[in-house]
Protein backbone atom coordinates (compact mmCIF):
# COMPACT_ATOMS: atom_id res chain seq x y z
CA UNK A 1 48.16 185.32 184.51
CA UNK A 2 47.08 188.19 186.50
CA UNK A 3 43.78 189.47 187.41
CA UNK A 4 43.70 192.00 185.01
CA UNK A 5 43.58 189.36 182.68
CA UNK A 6 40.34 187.45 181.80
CA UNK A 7 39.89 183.40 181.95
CA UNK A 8 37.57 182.13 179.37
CA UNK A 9 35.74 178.99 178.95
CA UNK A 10 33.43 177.50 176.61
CA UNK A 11 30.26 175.91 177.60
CA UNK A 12 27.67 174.59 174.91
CA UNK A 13 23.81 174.56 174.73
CA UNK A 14 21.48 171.73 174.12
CA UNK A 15 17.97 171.64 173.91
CA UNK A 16 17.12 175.16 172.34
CA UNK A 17 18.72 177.10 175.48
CA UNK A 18 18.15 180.57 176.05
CA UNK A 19 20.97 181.57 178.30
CA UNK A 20 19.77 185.53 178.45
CA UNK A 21 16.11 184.90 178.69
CA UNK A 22 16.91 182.49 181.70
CA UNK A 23 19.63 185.57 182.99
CA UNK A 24 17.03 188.10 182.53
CA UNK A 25 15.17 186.98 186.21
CA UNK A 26 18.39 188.34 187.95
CA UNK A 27 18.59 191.91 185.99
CA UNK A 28 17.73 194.78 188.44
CA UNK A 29 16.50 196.74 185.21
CA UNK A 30 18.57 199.17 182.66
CA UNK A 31 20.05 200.82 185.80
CA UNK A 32 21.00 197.56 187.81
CA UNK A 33 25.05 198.01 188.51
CA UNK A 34 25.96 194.90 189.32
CA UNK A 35 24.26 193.31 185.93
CA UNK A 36 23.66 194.15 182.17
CA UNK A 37 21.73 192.24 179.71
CA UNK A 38 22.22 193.01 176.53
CA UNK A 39 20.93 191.27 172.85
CA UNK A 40 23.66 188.75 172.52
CA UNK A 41 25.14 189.34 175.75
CA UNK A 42 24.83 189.50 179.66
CA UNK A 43 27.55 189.87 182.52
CA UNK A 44 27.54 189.96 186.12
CA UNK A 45 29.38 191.27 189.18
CA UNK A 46 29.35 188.72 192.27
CA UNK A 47 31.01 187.90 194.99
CA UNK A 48 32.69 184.35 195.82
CA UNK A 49 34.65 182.36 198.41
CA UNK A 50 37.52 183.26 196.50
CA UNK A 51 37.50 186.64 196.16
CA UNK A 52 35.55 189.23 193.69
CA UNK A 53 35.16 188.60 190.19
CA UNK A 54 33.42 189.89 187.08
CA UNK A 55 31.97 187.56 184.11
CA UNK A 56 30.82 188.22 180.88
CA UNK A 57 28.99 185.40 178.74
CA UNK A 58 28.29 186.32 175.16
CA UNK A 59 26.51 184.24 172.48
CA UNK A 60 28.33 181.98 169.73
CA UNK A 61 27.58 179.42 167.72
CA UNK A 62 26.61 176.36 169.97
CA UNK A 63 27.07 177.87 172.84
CA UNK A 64 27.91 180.49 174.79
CA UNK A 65 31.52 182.15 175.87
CA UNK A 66 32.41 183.19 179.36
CA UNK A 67 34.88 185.43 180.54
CA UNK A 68 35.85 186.26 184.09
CA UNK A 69 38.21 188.74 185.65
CA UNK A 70 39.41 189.01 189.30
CA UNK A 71 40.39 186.91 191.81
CA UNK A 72 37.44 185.19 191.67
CA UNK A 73 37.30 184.24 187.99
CA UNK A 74 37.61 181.01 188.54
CA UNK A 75 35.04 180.15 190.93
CA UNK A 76 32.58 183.21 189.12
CA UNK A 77 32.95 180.77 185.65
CA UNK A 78 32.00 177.81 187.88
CA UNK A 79 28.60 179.48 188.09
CA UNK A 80 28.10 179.81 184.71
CA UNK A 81 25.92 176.30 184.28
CA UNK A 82 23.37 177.70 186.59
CA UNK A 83 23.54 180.93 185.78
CA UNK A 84 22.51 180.10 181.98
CA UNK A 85 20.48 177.52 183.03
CA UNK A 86 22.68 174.16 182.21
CA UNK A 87 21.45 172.65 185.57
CA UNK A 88 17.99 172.79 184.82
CA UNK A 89 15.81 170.03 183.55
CA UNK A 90 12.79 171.41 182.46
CA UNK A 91 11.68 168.44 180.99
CA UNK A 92 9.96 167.51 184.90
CA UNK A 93 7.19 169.50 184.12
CA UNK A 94 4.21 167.56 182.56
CA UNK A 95 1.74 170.15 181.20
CA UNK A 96 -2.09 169.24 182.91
CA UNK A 97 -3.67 172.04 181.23
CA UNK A 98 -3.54 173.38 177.13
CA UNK A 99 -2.47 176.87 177.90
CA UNK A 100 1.06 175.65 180.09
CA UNK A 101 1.96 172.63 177.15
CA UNK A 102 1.49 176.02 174.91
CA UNK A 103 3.87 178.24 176.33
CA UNK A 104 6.29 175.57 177.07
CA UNK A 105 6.25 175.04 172.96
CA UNK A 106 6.51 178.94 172.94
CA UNK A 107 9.76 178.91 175.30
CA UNK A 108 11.95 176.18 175.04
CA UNK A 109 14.75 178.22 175.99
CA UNK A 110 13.64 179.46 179.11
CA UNK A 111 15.54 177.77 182.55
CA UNK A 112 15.46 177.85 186.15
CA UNK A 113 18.21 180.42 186.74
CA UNK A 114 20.26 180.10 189.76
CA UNK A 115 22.85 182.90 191.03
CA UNK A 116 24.29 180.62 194.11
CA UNK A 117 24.43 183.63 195.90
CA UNK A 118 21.63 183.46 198.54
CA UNK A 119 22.42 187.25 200.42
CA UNK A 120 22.30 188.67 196.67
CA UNK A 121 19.20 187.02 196.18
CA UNK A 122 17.27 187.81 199.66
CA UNK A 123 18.69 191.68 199.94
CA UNK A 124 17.15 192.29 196.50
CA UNK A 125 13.89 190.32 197.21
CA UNK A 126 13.84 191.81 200.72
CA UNK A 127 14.43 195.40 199.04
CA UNK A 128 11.15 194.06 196.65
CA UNK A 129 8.49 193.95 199.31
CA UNK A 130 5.47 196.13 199.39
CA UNK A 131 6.63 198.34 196.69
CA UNK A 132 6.83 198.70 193.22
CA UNK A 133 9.29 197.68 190.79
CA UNK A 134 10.23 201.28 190.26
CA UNK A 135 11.18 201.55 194.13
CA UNK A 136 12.70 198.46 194.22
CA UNK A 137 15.76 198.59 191.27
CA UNK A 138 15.95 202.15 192.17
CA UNK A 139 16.49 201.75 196.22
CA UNK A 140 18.86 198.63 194.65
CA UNK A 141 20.65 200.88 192.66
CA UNK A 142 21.50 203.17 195.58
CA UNK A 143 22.45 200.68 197.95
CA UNK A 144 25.70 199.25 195.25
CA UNK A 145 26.76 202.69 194.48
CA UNK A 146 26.84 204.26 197.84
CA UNK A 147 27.72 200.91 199.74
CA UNK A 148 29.16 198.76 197.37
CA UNK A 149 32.81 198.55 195.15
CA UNK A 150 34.24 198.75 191.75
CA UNK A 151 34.20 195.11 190.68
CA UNK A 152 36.99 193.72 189.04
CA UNK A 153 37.69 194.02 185.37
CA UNK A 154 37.13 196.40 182.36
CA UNK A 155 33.00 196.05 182.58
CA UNK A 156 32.03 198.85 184.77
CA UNK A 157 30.06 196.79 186.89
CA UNK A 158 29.44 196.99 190.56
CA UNK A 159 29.79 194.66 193.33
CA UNK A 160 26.56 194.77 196.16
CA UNK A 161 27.97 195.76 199.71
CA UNK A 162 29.38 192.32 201.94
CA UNK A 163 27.31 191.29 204.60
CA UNK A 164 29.14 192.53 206.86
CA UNK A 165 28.88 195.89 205.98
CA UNK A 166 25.05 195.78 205.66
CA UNK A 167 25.21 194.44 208.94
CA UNK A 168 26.88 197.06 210.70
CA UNK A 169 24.96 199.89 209.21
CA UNK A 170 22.59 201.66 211.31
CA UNK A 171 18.90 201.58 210.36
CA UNK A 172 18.62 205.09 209.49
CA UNK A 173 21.94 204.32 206.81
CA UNK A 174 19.34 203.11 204.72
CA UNK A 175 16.35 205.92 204.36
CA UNK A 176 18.05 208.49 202.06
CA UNK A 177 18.23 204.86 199.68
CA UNK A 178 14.40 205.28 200.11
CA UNK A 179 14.42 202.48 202.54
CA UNK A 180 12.42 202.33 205.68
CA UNK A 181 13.42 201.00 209.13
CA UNK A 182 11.45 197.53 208.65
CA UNK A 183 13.28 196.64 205.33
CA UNK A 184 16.04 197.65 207.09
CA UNK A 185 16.33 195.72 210.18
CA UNK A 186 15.68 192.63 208.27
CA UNK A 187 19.00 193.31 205.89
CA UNK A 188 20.85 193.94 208.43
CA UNK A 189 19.77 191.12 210.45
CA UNK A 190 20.30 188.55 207.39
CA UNK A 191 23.63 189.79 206.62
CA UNK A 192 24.20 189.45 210.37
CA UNK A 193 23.65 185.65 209.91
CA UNK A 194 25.16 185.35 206.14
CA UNK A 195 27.03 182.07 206.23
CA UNK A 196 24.13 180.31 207.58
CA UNK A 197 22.17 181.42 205.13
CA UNK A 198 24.62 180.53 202.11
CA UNK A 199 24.84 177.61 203.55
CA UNK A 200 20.85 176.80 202.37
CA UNK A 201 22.19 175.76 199.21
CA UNK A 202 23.10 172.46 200.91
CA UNK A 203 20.00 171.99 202.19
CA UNK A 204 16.70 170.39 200.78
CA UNK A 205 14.21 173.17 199.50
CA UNK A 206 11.89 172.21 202.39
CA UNK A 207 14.98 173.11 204.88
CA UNK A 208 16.19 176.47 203.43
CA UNK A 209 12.61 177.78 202.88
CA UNK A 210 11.98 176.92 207.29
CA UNK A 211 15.58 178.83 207.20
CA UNK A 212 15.15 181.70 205.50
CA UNK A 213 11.17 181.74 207.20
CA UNK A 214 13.10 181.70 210.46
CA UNK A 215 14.26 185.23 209.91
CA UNK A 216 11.76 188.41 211.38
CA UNK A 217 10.68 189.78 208.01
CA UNK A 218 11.26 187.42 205.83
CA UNK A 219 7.53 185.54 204.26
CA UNK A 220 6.44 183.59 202.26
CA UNK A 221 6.96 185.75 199.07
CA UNK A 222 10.37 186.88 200.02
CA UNK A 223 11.52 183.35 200.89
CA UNK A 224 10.44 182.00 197.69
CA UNK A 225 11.72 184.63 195.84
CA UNK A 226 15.33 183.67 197.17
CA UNK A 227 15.08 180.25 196.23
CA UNK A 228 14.19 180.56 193.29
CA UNK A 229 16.61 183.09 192.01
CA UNK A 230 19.73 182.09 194.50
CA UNK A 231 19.34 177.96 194.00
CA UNK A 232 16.79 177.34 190.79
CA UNK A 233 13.81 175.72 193.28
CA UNK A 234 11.29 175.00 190.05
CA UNK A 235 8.92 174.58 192.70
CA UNK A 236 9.06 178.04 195.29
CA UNK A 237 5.62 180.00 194.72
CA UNK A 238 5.91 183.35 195.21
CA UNK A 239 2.83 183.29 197.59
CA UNK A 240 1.88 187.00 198.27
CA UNK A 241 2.44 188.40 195.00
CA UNK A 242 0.69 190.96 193.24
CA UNK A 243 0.26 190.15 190.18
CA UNK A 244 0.47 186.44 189.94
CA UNK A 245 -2.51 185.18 191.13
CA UNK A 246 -4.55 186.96 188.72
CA UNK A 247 -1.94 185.57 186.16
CA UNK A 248 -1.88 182.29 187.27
CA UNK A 249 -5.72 182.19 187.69
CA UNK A 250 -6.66 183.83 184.09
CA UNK A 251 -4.51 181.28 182.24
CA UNK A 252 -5.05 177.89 184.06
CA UNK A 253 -9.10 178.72 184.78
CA UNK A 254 -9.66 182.06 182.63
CA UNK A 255 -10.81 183.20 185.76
CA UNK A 256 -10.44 187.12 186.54
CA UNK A 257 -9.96 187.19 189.78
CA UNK A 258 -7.46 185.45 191.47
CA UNK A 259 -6.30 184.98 195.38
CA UNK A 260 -3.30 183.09 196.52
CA UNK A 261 -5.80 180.28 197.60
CA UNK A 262 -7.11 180.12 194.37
CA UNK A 263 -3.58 179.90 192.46
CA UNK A 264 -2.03 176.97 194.96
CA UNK A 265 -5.04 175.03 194.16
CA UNK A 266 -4.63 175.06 190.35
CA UNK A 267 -0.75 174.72 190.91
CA UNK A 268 -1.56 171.69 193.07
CA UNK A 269 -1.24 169.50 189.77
CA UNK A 270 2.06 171.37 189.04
CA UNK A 271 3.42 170.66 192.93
CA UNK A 272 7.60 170.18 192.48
CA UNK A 273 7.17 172.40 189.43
CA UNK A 274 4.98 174.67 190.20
CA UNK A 275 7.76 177.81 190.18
CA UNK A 276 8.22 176.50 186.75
CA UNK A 277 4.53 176.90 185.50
CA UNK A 278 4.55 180.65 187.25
CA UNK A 279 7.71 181.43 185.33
CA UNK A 280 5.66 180.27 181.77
CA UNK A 281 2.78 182.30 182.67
CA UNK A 282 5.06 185.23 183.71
CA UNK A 283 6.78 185.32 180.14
CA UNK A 284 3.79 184.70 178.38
CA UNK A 285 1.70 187.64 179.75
CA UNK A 286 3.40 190.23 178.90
CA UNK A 287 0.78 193.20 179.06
CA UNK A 288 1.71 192.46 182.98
CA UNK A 289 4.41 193.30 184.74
CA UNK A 290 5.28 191.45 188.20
CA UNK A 291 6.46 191.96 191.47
CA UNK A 292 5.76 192.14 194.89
CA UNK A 293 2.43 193.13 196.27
CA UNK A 294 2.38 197.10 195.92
CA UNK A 295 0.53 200.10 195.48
CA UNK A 296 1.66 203.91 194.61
CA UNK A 297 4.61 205.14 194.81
CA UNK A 298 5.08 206.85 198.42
CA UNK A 299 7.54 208.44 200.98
CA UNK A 300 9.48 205.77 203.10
CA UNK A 301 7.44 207.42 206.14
CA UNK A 302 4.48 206.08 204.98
CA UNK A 303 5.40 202.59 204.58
């Protein structure tokens, strides 16, 4: 078989999954080139040890079928289970207040995802701080078509730029991608150290949150963001957000005002699932939209 040609395998569902509801946390919005998400499907460009591949995972009865192109297929089908959310078990959480057992009877389908990739994960978190969501998937969106590749197969998709290309551009590479120097520095000094990083996902959580902490730029929003979306943590709280302590505060206390403080005390309960309960909240507040903390949209020079 070549690598024109795709691999398929089958891989079922159990407990009421929702494969593209748990996908969705990864989807750099309608313009995101390296992913789509679509009613009854969702595929994704990646990189792995093996080489570049593309995957495309569709709905069927019982299940869900994935097929991969490149010379990477193999290994980019091997990532299917957490992509989907077959390595979750969100059964750990034990709801301690009415409003999480209610939205965990509203979304039984919705998993931990986890894209194994933890440079994919921290250069789009990374590209995610102090600005909005607009900002974020469109400076995201720049940085795969003007640094990245064609990935392989017949899906159009894009493949993000390797580390070591983000590590060798210069700063200023990144401002006409609406980028400032500070974002900047601390992609290209993340790529610099890549395989140490990828290598968190043989760590504990506690030991690739100090890792990724260890890096100038990188908080405690930014870390958490990467473990949660690279490796599934059910418990990384996306301390520093916007919008979520005012989520998490309204729902758990119906309080209107919320602070980090505030949120990590009524999470306290939650602790080792506590990513889990923010995830609930997120989907079931849907007048809100989340991200990082932000404000208006503004020229680079001003951030």
């Amino acid at each position: 078989m070549t690598h024109d040609e795709p691999i398929e395998r089958f891989y079922m569902l159990t407990s009421g999954m929702d494969p593209l509801l748990t996908m969705a946390a990864l989807w750099q919005g309608p313009s995101d080139p390296q992913m789509r998400l679509e009613s009854d499907s969702a595929s994704r460009a990646m990189r792995t040890p093996k080489g570049a591949a593309s995957v495309s995972i569709s709905r069927r009865a019982g299940g869900v079928l994935a097929r991969a192109w490149g010379p990477g297929a193999d290994a980019a089908l091997e990532t299917v289970p957490g992509l989907i959310g077959a390595q979750d078990d969100p059964t750990l959480l034990k709801p301690q207040h009415a409003r999480v057992a209610e939205l965990v009877r509203a979304l039984p389908g919705l998993r931990m995802t986890r894209s194994r990739s933890v440079m994919d994960a921290l250069v789009v978190s990374i590209l995610g701080q102090k600005v909005t969501t607009i900002e974020a998937h469109r400076a995201f969106r720049a940085l795969v078509i003007r640094y990245g590749e064609v990935a392989p197969g017949p899906l159009g998709l894009r493949l993000p730029p390797p580390p070591e290309k983000l590590a060798g551009l210069p700063y200023w590479a990144f401002h006409p991608l609406g980028v400032e120097r500070r974002r900047a520095d601390t992609i290209r000094a993340a790529a610099a150290v890549a395989p140490q990083l990828e290598a968190i996902s043989r760590l504990t959580s506690e030991e690739g949150r100090r890792r990724l902490l260890s890096l100038s730029g990188v908080g405690e929003w930014t870390a958490a963001e990467t473990m949660r979306l690279a490796l599934g943590d059910p418990d990384a709280v996306s301390v520093g957000d916007f919008h979520l302590p005012r989520l998490i505060c309204g729902a758990l206390a119906n309080e209107t005002n919320g602070t980090d403080k505030r949120m990590l005390e009524l999470l306290e309960p939650y602790r080792g699932q506590r990513a889990r309960v923010a995830l609930l909240i997120e989907h079931g507040s849907t007048h809100q939209q989340r991200r990082a903390p932000r404000m208006a949209i503004r020229s680079i020079a001003a951030i």
